[in-house]
PDB file of N, CA and C in Angstrom:
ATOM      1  N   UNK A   1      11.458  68.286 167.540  1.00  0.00           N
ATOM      2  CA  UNK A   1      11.930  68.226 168.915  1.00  0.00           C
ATOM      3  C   UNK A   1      12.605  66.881 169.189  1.00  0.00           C
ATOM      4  N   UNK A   2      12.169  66.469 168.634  1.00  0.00           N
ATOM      5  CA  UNK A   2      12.743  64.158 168.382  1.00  0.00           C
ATOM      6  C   UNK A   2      14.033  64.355 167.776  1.00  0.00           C
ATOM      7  N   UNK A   3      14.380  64.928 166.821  1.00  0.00           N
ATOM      8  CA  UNK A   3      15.353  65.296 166.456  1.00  0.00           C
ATOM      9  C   UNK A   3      16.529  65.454 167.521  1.00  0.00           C
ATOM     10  N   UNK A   4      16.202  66.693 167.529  1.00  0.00           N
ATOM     11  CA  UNK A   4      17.310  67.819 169.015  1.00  0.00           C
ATOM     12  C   UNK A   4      17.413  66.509 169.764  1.00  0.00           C
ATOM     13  N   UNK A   5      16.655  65.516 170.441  1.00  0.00           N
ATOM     14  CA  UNK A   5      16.429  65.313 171.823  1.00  0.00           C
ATOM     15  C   UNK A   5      17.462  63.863 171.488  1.00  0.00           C
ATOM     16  N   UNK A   6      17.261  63.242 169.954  1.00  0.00           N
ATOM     17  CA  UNK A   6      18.526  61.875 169.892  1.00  0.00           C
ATOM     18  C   UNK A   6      19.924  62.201 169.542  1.00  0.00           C
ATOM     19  N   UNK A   7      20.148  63.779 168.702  1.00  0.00           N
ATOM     20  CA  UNK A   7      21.081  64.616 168.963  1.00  0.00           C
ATOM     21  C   UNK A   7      21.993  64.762 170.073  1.00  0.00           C
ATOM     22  N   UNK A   8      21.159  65.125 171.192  1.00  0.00           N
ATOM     23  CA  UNK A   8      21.497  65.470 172.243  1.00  0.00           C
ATOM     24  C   UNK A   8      22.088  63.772 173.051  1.00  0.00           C
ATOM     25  N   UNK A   9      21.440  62.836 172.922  1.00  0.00           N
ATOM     26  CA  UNK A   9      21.465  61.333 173.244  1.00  0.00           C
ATOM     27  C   UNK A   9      22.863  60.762 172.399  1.00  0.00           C
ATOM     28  N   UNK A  10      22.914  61.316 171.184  1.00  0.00           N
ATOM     29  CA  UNK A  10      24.321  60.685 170.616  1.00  0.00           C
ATOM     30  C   UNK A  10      25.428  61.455 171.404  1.00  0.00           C
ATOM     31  N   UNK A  11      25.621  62.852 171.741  1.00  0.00           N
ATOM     32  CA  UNK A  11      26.627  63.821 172.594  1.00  0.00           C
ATOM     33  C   UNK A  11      26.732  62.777 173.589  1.00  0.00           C
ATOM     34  N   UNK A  12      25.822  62.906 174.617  1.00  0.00           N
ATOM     35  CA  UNK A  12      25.958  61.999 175.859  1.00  0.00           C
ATOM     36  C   UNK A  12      27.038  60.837 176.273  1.00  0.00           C
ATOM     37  N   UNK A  13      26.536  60.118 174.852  1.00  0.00           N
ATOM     38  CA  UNK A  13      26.505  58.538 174.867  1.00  0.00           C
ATOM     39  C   UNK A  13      28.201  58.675 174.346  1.00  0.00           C
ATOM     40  N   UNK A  14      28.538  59.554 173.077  1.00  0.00           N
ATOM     41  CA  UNK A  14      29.878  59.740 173.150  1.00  0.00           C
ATOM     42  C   UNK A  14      30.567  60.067 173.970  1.00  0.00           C
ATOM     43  N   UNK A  15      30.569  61.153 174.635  1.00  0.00           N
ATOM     44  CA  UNK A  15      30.989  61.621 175.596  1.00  0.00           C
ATOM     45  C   UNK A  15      31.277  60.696 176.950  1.00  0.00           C
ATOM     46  N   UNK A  16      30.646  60.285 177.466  1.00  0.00           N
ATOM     47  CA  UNK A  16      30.124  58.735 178.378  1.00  0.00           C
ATOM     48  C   UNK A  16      31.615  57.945 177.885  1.00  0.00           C
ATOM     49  N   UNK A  17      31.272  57.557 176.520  1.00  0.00           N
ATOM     50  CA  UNK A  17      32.440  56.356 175.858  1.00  0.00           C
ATOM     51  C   UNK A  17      34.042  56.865 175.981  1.00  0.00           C
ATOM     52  N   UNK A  18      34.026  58.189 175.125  1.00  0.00           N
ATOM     53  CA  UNK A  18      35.228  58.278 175.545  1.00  0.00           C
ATOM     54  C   UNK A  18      35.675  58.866 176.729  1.00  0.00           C
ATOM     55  N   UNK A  19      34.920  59.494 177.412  1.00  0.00           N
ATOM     56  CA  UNK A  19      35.550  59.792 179.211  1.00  0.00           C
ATOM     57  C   UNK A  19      36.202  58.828 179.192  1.00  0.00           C
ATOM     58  N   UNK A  20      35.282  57.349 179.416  1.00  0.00           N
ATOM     59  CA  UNK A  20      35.840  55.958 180.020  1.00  0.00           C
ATOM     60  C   UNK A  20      37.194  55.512 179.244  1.00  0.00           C
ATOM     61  N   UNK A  21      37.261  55.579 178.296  1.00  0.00           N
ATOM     62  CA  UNK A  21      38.515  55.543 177.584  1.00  0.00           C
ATOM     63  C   UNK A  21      39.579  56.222 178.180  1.00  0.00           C
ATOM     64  N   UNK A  22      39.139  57.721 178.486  1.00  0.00           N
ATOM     65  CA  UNK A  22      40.188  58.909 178.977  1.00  0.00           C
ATOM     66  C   UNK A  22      40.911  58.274 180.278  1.00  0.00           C
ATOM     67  N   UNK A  23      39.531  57.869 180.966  1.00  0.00           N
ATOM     68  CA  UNK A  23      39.939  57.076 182.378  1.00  0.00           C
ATOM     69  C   UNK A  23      40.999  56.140 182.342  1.00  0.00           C
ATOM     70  N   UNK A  24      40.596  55.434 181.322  1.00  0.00           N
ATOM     71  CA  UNK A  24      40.940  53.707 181.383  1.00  0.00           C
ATOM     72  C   UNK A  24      42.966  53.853 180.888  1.00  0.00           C
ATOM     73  N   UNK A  25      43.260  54.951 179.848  1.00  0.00           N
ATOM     74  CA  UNK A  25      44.500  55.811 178.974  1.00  0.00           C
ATOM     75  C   UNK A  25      44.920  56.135 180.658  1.00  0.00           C
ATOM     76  N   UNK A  26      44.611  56.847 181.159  1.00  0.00           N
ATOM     77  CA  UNK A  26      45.423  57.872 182.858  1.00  0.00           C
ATOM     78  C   UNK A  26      45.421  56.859 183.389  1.00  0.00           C
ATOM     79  N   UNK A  27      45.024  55.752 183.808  1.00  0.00           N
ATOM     80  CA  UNK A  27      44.893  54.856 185.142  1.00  0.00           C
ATOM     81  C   UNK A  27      46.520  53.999 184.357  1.00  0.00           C
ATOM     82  N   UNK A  28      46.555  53.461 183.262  1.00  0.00           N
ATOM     83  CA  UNK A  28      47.870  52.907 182.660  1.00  0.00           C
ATOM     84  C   UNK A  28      48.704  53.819 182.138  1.00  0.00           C
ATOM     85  N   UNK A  29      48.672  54.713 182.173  1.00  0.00           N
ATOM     86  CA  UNK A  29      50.279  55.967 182.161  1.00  0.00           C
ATOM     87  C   UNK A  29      50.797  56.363 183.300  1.00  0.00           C
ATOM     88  N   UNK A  30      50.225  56.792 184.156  1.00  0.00           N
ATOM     89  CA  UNK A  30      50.802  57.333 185.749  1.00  0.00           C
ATOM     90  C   UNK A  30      51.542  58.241 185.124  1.00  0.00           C
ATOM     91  N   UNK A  31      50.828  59.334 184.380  1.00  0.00           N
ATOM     92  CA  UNK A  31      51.592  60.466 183.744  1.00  0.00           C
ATOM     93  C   UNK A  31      50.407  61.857 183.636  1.00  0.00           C
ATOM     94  N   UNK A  32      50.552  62.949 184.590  1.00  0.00           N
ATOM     95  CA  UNK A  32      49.685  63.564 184.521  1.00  0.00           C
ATOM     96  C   UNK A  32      50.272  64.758 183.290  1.00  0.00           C
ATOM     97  N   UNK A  33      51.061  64.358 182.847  1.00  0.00           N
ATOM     98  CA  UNK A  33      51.605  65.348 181.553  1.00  0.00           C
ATOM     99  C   UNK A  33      50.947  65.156 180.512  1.00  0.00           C
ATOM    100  N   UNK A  34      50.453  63.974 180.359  1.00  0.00           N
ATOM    101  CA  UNK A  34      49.247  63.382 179.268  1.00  0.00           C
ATOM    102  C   UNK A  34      48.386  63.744 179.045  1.00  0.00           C
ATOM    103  N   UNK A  35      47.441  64.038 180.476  1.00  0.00           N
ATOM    104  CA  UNK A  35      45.991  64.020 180.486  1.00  0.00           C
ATOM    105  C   UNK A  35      46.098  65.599 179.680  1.00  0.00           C
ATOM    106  N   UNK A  36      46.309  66.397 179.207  1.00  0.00           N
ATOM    107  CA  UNK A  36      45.612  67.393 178.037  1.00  0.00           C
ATOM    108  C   UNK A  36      46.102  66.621 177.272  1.00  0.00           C
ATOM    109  N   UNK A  37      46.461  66.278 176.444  1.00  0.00           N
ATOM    110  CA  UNK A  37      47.127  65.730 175.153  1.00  0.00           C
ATOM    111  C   UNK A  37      45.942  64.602 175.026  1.00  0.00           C
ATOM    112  N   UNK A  38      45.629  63.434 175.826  1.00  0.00           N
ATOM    113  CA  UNK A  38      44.870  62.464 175.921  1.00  0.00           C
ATOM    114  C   UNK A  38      43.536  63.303 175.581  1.00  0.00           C
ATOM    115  N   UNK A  39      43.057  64.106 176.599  1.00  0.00           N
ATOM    116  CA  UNK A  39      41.730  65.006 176.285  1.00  0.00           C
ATOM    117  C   UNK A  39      41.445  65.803 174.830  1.00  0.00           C
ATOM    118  N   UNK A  40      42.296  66.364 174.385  1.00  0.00           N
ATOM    119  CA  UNK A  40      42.097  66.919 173.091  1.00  0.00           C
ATOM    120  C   UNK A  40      42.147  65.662 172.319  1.00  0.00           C
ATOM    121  N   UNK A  41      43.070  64.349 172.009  1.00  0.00           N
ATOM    122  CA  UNK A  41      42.895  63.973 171.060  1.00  0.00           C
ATOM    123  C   UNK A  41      41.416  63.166 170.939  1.00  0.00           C
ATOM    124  N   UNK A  42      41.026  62.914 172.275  1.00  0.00           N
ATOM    125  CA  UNK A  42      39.487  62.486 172.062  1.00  0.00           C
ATOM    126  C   UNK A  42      38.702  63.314 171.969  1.00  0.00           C
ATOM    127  N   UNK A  43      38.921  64.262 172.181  1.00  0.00           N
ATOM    128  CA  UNK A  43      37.585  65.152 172.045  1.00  0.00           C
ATOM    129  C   UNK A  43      37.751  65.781 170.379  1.00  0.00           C
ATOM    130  N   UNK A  44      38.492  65.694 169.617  1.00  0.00           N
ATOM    131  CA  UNK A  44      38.559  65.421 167.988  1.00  0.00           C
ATOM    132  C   UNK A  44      37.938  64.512 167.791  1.00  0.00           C
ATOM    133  N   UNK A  45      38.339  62.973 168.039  1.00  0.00           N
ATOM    134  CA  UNK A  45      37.871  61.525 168.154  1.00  0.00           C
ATOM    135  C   UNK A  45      36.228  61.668 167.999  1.00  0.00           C
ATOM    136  N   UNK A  46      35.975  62.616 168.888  1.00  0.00           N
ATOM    137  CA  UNK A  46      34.459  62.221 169.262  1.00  0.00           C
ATOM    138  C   UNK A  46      33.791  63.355 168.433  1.00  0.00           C
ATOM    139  N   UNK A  47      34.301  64.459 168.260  1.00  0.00           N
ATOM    140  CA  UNK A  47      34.072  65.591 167.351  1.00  0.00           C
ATOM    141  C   UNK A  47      33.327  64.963 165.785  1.00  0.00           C
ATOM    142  N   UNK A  48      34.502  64.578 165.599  1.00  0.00           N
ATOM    143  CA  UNK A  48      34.292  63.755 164.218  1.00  0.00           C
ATOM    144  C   UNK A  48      33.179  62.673 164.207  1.00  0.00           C
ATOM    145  N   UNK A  49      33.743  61.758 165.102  1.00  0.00           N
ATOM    146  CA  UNK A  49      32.485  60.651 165.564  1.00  0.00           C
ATOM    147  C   UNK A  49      30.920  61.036 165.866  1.00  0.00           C
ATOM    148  N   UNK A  50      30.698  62.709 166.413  1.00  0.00           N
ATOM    149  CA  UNK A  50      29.364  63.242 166.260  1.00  0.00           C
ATOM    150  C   UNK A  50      28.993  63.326 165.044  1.00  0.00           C
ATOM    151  N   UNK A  51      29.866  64.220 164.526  1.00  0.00           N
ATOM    152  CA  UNK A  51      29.274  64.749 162.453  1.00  0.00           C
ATOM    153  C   UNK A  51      29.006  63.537 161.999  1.00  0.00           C
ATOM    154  N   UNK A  52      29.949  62.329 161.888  1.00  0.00           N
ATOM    155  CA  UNK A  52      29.191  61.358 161.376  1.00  0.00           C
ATOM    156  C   UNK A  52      27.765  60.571 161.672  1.00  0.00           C
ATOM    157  N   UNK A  53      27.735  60.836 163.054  1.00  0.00           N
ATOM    158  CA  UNK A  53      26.396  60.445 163.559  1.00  0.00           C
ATOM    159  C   UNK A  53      25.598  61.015 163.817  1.00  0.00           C
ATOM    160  N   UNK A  54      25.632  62.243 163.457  1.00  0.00           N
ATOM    161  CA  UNK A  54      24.903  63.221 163.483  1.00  0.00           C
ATOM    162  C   UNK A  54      24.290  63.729 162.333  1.00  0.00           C
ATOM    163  N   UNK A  55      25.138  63.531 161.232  1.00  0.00           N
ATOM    164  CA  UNK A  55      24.593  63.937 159.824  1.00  0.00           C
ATOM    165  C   UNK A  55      23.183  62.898 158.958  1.00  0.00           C
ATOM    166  N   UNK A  56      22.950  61.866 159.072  1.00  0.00           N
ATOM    167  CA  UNK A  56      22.097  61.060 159.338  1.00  0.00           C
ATOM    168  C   UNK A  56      21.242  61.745 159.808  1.00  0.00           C
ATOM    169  N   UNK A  57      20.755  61.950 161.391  1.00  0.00           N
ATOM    170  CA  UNK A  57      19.532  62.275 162.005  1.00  0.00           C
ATOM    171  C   UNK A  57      19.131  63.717 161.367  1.00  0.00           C
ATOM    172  N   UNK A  58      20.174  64.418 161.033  1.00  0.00           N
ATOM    173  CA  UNK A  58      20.103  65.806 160.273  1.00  0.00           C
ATOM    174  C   UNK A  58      19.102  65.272 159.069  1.00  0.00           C
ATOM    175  N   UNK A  59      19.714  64.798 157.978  1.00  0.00           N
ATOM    176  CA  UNK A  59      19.782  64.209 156.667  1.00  0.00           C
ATOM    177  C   UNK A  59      18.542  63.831 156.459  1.00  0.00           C
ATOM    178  N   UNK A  60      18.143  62.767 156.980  1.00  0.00           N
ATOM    179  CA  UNK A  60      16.893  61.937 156.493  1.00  0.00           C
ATOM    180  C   UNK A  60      15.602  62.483 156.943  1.00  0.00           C
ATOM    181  N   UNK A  61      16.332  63.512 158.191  1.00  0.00           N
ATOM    182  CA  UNK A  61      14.807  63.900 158.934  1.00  0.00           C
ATOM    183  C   UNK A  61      14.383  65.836 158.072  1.00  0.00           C
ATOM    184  N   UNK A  62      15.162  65.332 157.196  1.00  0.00           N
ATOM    185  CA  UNK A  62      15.011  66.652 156.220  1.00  0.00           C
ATOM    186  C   UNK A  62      14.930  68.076 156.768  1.00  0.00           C
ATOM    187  N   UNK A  63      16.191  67.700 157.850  1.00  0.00           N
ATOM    188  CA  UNK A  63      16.522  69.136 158.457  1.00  0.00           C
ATOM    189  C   UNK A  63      17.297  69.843 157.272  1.00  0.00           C
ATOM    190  N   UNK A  64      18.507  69.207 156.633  1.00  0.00           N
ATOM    191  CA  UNK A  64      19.362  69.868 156.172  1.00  0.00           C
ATOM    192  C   UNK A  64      19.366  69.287 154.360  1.00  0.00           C
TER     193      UNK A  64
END
């Protein structure tokens, strides 16, 4: 259940990081043609950035 629950704590905490990024990208473009283009490429960004931090808590805790 410790598992799932820092799982769930790395999503967050990414998610959290790059919103603010997403924010911080729209507030210096003044281009609302961006914001999908901006959103997908972080949400790859962070996609990837989970598996890596995610495979670890998987890994050692001899889920997988």
């Amino acid at each position: 259940m410790f598992k799932i629950l820092e799982i769930g704590l790395l999503l967050a905490v990414i998610y959290h990081a790059l919103n603010g990024v997403r924010v911080f990208l729209i507030d210096f473009t003044n281009s609302t043609r961006t914001h999908v283009k901006i959103w997908w490429v972080l949400a790859a960004i962070g996609f990837v950035i989970f598996v890596v931090g995610a495979y670890p808590f998987l890994h050692h805790g001899g889920i997988l």
